[in-house]
Protein backbone atom coordinates (compact mmCIF):
# COMPACT_ATOMS: atom_id res chain seq x y z
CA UNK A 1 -35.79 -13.77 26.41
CA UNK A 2 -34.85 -12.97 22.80
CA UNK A 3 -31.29 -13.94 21.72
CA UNK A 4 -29.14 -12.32 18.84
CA UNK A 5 -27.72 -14.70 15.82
CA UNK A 6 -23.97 -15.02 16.12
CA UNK A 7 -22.80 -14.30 12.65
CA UNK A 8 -19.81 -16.79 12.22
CA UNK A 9 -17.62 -16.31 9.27
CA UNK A 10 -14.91 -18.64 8.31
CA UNK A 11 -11.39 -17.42 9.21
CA UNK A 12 -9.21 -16.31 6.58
CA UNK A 13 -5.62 -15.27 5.95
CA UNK A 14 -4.98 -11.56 4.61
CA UNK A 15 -1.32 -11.00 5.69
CA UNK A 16 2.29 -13.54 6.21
CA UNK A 17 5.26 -12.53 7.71
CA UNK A 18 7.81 -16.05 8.80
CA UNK A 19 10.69 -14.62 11.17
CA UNK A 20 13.30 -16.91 12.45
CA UNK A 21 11.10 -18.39 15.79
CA UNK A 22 7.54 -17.44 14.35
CA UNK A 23 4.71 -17.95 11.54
CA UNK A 24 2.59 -15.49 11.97
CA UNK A 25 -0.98 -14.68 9.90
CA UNK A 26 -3.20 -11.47 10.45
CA UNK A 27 -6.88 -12.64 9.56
CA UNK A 28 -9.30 -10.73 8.03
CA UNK A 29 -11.19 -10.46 10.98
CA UNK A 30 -8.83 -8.57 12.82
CA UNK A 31 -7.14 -11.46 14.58
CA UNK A 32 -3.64 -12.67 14.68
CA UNK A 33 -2.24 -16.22 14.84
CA UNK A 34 1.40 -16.73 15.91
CA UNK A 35 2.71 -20.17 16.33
CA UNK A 36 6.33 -21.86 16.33
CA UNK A 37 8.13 -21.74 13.06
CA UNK A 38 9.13 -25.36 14.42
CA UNK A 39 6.16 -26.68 14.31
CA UNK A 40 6.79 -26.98 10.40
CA UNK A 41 9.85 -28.33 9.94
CA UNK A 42 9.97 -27.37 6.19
CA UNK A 43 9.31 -23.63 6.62
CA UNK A 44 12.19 -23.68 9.28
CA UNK A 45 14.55 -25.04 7.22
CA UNK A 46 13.48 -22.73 4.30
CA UNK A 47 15.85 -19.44 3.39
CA UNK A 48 14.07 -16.25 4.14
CA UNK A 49 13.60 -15.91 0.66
CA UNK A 50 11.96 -19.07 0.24
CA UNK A 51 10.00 -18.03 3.28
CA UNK A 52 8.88 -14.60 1.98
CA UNK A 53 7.69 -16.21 -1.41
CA UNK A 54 4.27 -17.08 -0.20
CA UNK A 55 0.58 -17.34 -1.63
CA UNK A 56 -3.03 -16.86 -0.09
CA UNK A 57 -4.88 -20.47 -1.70
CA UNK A 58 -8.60 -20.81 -1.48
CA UNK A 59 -9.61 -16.84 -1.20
CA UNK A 60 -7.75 -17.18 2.68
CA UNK A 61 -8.53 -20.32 3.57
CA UNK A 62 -4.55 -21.39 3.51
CA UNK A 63 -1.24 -20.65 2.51
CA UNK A 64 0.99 -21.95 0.40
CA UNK A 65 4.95 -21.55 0.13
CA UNK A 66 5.57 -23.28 -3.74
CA UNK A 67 9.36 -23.06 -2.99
CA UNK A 68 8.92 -25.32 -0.24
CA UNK A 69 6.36 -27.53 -1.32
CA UNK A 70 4.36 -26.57 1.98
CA UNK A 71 0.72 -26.18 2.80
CA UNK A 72 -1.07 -24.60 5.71
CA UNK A 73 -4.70 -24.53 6.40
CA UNK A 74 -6.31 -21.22 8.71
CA UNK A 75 -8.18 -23.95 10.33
CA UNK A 76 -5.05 -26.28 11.01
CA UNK A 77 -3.36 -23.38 12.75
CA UNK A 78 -6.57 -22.02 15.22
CA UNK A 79 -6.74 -25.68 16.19
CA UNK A 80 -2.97 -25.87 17.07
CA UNK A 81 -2.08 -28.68 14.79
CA UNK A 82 1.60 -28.76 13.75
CA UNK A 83 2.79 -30.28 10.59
CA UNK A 84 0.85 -33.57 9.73
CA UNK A 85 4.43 -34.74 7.46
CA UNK A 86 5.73 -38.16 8.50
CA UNK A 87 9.30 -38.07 9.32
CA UNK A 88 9.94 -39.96 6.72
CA UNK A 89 8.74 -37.73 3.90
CA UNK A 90 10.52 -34.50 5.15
CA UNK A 91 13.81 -36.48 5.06
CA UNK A 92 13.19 -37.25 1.65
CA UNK A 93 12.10 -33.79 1.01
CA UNK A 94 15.38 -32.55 2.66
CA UNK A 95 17.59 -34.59 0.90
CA UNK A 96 16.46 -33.32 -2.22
CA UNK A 97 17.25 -30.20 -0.96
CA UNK A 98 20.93 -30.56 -0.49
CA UNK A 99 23.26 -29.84 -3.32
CA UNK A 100 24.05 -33.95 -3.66
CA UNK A 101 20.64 -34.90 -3.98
């Protein structure tokens, strides 16, 4: 019995939208990843400008939202893993976000 090789190609990010409940990425390979916008913290708390102001990093590998400071790996998401920020960190981050500083 002769088997065929499974071509395997990493998974990467073409397409971002954020809505109010939901990040969701369409991958180059025709798949789509939806997950909790709650399960980052700083993209929830982000205006829908700030969420619409996004960047593919590492030709698709991530995303990156410079408005927010915020970072999200294609791999991070297929895996399920939420935000890796302490709770101490986004509270800093979020007080520097308010207009007292």
């Amino acid at each position: 019995m002769t088997t065929s090789p499974i071509e395997h190609w990493p998974p990467l990010a073409q397409q971002v939208s954020v809505t109010d409940e939901a990040l969701v990425v369409d991958l180059v390979d025709g798949r789509t990843i939806s997950v909790p916008l709650a399960w980052y913290p700083r993209l929830a708390h982000g205006s829908p400008e700030e969420r619409a102001n996004w960047r593919i990093i590492g030709q698709g590998e991530g995303i990156h939202w410079p408005d927010l400071d915020e970072d999200i790996s294609i791999e991070n998401l297929l895996s399920g893993s939420r935000s890796g920020e302490s709770q101490r960190s986004f509270k800093r981050w979020l007080e520097s976000r308010s207009p007292a500083g």
